[in-house]
Protein backbone atom coordinates (compact mmCIF):
# COMPACT_ATOMS: atom_id res chain seq x y z
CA UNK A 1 57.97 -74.95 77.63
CA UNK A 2 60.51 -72.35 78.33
CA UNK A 3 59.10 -68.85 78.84
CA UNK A 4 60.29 -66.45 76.22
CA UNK A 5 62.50 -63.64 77.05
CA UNK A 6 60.64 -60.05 77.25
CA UNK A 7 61.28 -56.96 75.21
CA UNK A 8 63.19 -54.62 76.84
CA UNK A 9 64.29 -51.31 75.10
CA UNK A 10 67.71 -50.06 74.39
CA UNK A 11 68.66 -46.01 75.06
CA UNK A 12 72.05 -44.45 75.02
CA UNK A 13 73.69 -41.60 75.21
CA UNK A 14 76.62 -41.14 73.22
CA UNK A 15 80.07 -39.55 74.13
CA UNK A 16 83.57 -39.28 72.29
CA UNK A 17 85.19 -41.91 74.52
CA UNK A 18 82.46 -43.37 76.22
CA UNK A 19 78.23 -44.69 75.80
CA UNK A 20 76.11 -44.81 78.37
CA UNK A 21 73.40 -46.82 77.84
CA UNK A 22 70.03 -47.82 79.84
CA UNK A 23 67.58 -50.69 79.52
CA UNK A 24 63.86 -50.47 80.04
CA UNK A 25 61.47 -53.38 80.44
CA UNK A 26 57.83 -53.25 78.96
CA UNK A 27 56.49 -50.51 81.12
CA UNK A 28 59.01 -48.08 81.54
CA UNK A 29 60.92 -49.36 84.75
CA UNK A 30 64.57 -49.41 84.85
CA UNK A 31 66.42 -52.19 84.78
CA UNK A 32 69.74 -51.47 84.27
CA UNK A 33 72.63 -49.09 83.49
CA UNK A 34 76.18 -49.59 82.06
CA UNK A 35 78.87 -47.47 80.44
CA UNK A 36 81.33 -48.67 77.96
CA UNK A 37 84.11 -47.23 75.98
CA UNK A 38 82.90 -46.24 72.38
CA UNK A 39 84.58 -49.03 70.38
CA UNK A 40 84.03 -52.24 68.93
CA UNK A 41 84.69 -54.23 71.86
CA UNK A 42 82.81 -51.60 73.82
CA UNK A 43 79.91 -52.34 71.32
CA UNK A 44 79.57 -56.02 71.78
CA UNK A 45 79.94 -56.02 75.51
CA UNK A 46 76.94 -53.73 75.23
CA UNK A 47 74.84 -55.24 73.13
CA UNK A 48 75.29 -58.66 74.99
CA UNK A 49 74.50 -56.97 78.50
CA UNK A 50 71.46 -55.20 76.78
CA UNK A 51 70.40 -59.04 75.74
CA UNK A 52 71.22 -60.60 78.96
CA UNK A 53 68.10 -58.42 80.59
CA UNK A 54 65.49 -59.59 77.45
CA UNK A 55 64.62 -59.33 73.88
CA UNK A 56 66.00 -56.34 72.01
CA UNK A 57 64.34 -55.53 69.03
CA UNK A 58 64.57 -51.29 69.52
CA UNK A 59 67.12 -48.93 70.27
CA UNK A 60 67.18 -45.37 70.61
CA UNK A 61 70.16 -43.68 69.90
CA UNK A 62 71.40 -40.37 70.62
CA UNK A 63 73.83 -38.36 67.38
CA UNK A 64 73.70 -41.50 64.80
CA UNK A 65 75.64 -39.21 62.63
CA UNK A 66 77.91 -37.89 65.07
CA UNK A 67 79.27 -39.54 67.90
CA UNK A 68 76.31 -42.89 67.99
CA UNK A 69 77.76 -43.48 63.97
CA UNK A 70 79.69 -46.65 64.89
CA UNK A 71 77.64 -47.83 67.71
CA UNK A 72 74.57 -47.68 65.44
CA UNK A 73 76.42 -49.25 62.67
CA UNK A 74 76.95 -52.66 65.24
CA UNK A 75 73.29 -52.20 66.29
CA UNK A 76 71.74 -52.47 62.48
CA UNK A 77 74.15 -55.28 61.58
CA UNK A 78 73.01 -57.41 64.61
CA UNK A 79 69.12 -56.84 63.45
CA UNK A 80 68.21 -54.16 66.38
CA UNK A 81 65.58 -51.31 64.79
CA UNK A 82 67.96 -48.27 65.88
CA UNK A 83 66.13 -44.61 65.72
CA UNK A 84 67.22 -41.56 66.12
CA UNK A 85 66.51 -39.68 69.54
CA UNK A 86 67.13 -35.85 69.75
CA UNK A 87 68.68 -34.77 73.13
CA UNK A 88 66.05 -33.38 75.75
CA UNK A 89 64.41 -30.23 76.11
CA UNK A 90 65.28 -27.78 78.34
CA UNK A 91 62.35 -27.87 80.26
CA UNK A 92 62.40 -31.37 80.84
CA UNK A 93 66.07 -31.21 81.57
CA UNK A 94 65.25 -28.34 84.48
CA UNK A 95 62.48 -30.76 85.96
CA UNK A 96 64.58 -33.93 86.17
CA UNK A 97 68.48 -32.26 85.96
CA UNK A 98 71.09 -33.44 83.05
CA UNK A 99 73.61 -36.43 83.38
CA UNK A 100 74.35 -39.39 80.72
CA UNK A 101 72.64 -41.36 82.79
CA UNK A 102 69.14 -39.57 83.18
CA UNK A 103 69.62 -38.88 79.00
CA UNK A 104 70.42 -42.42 78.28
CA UNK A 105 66.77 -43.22 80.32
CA UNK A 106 64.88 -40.58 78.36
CA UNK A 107 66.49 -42.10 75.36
CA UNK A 108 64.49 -45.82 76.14
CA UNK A 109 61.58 -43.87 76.87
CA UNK A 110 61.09 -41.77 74.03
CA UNK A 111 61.23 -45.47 71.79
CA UNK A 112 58.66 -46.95 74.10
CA UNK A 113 56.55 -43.62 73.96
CA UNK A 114 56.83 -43.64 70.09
CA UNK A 115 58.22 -40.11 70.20
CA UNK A 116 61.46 -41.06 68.66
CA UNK A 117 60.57 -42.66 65.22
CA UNK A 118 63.06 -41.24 62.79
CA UNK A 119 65.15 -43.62 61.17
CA UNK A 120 68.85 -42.51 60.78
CA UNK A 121 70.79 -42.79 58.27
CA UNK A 122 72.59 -45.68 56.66
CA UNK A 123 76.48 -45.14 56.65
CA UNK A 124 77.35 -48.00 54.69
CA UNK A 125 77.03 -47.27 51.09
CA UNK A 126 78.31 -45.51 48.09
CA UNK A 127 76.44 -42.29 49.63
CA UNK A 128 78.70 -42.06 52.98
CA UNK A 129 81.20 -42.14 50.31
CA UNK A 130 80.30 -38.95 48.84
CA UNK A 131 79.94 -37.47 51.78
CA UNK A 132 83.21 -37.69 53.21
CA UNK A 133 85.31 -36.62 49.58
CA UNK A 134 82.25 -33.68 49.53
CA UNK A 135 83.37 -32.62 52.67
CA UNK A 136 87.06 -32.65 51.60
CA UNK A 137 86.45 -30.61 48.68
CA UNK A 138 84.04 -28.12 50.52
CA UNK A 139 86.88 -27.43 53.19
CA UNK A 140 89.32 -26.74 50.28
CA UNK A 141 87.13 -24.57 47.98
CA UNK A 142 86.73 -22.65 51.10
CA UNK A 143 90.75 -22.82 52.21
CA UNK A 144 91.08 -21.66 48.10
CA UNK A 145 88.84 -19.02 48.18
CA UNK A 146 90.47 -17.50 51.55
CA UNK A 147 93.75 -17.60 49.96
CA UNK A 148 92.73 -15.41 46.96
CA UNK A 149 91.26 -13.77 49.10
CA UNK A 150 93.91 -12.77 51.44
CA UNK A 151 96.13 -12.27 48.09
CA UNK A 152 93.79 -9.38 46.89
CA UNK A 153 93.98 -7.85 50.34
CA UNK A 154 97.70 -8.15 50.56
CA UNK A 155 98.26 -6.58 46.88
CA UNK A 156 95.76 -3.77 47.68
CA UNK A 157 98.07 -2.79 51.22
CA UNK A 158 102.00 -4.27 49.62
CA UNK A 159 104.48 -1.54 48.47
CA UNK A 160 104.27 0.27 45.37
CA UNK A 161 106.13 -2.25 43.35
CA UNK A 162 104.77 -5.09 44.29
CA UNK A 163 101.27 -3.13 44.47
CA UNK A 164 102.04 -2.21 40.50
CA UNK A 165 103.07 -5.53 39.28
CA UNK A 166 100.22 -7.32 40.48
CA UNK A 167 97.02 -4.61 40.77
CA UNK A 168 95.88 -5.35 37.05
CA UNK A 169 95.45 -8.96 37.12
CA UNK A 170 92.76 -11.33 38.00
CA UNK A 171 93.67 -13.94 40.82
CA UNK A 172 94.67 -16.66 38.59
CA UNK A 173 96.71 -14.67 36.78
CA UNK A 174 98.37 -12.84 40.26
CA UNK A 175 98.56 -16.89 41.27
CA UNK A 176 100.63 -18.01 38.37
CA UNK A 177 103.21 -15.02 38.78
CA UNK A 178 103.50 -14.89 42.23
CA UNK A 179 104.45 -18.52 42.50
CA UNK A 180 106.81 -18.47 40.54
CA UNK A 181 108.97 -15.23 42.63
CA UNK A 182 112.11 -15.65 44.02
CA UNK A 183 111.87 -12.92 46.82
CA UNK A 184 115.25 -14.04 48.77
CA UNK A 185 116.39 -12.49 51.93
CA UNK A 186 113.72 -10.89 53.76
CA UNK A 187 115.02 -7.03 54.87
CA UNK A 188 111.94 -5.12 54.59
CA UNK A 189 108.44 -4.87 54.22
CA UNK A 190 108.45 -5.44 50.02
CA UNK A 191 110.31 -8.80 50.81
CA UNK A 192 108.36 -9.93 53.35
CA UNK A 193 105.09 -9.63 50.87
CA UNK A 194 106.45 -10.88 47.96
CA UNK A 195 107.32 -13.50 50.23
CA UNK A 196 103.68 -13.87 51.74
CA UNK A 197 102.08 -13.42 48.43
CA UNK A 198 104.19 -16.38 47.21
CA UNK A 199 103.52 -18.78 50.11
CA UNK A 200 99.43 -18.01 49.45
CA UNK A 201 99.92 -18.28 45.95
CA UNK A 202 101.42 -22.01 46.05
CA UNK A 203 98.92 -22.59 48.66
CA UNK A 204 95.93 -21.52 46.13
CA UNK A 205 97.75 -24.22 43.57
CA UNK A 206 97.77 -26.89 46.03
CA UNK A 207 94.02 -26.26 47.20
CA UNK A 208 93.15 -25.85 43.36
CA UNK A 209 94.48 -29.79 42.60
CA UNK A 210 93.43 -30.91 45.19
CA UNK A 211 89.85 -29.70 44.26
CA UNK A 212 90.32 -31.36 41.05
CA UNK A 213 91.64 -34.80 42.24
CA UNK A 214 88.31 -34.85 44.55
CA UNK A 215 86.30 -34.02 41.46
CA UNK A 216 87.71 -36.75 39.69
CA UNK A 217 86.80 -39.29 42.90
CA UNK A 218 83.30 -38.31 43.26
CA UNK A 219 82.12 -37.78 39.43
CA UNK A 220 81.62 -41.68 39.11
CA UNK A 221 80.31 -41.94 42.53
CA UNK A 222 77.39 -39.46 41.60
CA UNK A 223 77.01 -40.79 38.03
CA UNK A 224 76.51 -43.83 39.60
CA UNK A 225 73.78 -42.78 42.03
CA UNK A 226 71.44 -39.92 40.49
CA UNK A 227 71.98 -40.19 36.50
CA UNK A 228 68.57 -38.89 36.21
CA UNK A 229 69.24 -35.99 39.14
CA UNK A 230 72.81 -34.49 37.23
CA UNK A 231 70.41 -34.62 34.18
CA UNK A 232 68.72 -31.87 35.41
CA UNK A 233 68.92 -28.13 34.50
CA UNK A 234 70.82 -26.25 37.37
CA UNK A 235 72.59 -29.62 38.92
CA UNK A 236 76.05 -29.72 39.03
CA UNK A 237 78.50 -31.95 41.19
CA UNK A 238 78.01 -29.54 44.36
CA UNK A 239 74.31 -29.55 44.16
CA UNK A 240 73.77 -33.42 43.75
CA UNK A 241 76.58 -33.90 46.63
CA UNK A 242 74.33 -31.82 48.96
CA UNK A 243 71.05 -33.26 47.62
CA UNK A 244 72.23 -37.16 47.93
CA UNK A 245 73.82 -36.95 51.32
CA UNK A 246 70.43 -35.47 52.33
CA UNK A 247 68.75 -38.25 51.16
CA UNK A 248 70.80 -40.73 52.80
CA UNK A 249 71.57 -44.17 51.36
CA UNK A 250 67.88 -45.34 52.73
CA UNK A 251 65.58 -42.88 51.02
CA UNK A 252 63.07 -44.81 52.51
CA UNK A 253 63.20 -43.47 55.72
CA UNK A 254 61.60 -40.34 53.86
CA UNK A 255 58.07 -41.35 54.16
CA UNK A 256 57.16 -38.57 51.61
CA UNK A 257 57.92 -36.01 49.21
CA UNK A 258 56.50 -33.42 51.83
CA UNK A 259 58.85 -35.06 54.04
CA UNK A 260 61.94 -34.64 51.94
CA UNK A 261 60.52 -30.68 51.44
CA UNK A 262 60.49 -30.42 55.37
CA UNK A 263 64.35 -32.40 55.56
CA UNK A 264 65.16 -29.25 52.89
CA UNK A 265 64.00 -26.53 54.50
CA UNK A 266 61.56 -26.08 51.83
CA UNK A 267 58.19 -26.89 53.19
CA UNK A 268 55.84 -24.49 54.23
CA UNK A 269 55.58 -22.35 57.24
CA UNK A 270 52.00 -20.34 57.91
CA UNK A 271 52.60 -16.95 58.77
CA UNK A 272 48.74 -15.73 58.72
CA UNK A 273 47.61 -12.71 60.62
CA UNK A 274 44.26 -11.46 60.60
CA UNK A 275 42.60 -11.27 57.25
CA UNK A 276 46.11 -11.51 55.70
CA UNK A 277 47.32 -15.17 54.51
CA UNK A 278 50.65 -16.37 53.19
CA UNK A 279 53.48 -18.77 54.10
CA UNK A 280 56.96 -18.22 54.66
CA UNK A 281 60.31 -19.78 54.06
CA UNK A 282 61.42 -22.53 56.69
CA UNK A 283 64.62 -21.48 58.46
CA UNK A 284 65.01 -25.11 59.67
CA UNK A 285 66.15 -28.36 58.21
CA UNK A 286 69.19 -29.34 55.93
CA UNK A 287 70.86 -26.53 55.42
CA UNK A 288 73.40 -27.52 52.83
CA UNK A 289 69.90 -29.61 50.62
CA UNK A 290 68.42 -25.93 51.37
CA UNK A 291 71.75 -24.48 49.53
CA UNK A 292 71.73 -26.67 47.11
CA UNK A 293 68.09 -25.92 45.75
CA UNK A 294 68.85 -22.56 45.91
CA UNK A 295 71.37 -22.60 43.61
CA UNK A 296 69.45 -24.38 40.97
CA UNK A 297 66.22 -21.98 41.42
CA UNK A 298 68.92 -19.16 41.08
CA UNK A 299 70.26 -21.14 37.64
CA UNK A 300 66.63 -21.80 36.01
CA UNK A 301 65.74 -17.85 37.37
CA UNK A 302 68.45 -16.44 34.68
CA UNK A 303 68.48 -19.47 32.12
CA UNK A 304 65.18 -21.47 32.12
CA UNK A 305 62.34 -19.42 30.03
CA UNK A 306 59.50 -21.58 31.81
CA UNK A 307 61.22 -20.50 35.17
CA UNK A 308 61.20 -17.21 34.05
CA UNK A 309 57.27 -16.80 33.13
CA UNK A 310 56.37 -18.51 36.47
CA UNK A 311 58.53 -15.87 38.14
CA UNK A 312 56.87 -12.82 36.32
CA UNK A 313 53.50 -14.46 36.39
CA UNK A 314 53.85 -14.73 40.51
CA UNK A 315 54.91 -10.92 40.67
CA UNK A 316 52.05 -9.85 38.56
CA UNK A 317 49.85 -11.60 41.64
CA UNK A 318 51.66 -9.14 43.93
CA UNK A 319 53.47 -11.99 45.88
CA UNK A 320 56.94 -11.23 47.18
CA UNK A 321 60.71 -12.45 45.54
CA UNK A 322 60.91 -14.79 48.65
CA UNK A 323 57.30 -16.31 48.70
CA UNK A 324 58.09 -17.04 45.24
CA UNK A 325 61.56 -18.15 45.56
CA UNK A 326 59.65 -20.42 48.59
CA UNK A 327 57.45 -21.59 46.03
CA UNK A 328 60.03 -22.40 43.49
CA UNK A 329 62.27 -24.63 46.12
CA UNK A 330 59.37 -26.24 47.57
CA UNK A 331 58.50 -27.44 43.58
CA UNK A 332 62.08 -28.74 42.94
CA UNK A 333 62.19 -30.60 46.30
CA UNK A 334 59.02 -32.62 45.14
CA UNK A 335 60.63 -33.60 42.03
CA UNK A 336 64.37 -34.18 43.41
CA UNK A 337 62.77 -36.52 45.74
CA UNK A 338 61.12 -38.62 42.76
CA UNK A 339 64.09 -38.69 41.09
CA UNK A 340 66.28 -39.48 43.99
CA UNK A 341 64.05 -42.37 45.64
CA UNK A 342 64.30 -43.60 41.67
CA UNK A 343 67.97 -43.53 41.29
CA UNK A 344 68.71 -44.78 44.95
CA UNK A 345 66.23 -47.67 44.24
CA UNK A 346 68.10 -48.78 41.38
CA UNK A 347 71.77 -48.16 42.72
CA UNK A 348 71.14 -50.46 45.92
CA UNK A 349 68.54 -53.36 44.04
């Protein structure tokens, strides 16, 4: 009978243009090394060299989200397990020097040690697609709020006429009469702001539809995906945006609600000294899931009376705004993460 091919394992390290990748047998030794440009025909001649050396089953894959995105994409749909691998540390990177090739190596080896087990996530689903239009509007809420921004600062400095006709109102109102000036030939510095304040002002308008037209693209997309997470108090489209691109469209990858506290920023951090104990907030994680719970412990703090009573309660135990604000987040994160592995579940069955 014909001898069946080995396992070898699969590392790469991923560039803009180019992937270099490095195959490992079953104990570590090198076998090979290739680079190939980072596109689809790139991907196929890669995968097919990786399976002329043996069996690949596993992958390890440096920036799945970033630059690795497509590569793991061809990876998954030809059955390879593909996990994420975080770049080296320093230290190891003093002992043994930096190149792709030496990263794509420690790549293969941190699959075969086990050290790399995260699964990344899936960028084929309805949840990629709120990620990209959340993006889009995030960029323009930000581009809007400059603009009004810059509007206030340019009424508070502009001439005395200009300064007069706009000074009272808010910024919608400065927005609507601004865009519709005339200012003409620019000879002097009242011109020239009129002029300015105009060019902002149709800029805020512009940002402001296209906020809306996003809106409108990802309210079915979300309605779709969490019903029970927008039913929430304190979840709006922003906050279930953030909170279902954290997930991922395989919440199963979270092995745990403590997980999907840790992915948050929310879980736990000790901070004991002596004979006093607490915890602190985690400074690590999402960032943007962090935000997003946040917000909603912010909401409940001013609007929820059960909120409220925990809050004063906690402060009556001498514990600080943040422990209890730490407290609050790491609570919501437990029950998000129901509800999301629940909604996901049924959106992809």
């Amino acid at each position: 009978m014909p001898a069946m091919p080995s396992e070898v394992i699969l590392g790469v390290d991923t560039h803009a243009d180019t992937h270099t990748a490095a195959v490992l047998n079953a104990i570590g030794e090198l076998v090979a090394v290739i680079e190939v440009p980072a596109t689809a025909g790139g991907y196929r001649r890669l995968l097919s060299w990786a399976a002329s050396h043996g069996d690949v089953q596993r992958a390890g894959v440096e920036g799945t989200g970033a630059y690795g995105a497509g590569l793991a994409r061809h990876l998954i749909e030809a059955g390879v397990c593909v996990l994420e691998v975080n770049r080296p540390n320093r230290q190891q990177r003093r002992r043994h020097g930096k190149s792709d090739t030496a990263d794509a190596i420690a790549a293969a080896r941190a699959v075969l040690a086990g050290v790399a087990d995260a699964t990344p996530k899936d960028s084929t689903g309805l949840v990629e697609a709120v990620r990209v239009l959340h993006l889009t509007r995030r960029s323009a809420v930000k581009a809007k709020t400059q603009a009004g921004n810059q509007i206030k600062d340019l009424v508070i400095t502009a001439p005395e006429a200009v300064r007069n006709e706009l000074r009272s109102l808010t910024t919608i109102q400065r927005v609507r009469k601004a865009a519709s000036w005339r200012p003409g030939t620019i000879d002097g510095p009242a011109a020239a702001t009129r002029h300015a304040i105009r060019t902002l002002a149709r800029r805020w308008i512009a940002l402001h539809e296209e906020i809306k037209t996003t809106e409108a693209q990802l309210w079915p997309l979300l309605r779709e995906l969490a019903p029970s997470l927008l039913a929430e108090t304190g979840v709006g489209l922003d906050v279930a945006a953030k909170l279902i691109v954290a997930a991922g469209q395989n919440p199963e990858r979270m092995r745990s609600e403590a997980s999907f506290a840790a992915l948050c920023g929310t879980s736990p951090v000790d901070a004991s000294s002596g004979k006093h104990q607490r915890h602190r907030l985690n400074r690590g994680g999402n960032r943007h899931a962090n935000n997003a719970l946040h917000t909603v412990v912010l909401h409940r703090s001013r609007r929820c009376p059960e909120t409220r009573a925990y809050i004063d309660r906690r402060r009556a135990e001498n514990k600080t705004d943040r422990e209890i604000w730490r407290c609050l987040k790491r609570s919501l994160a437990r029950r998000f993460h129901h509800l999301l592995i629940q909604d996901l579940a049924g959106t992809l069955t």
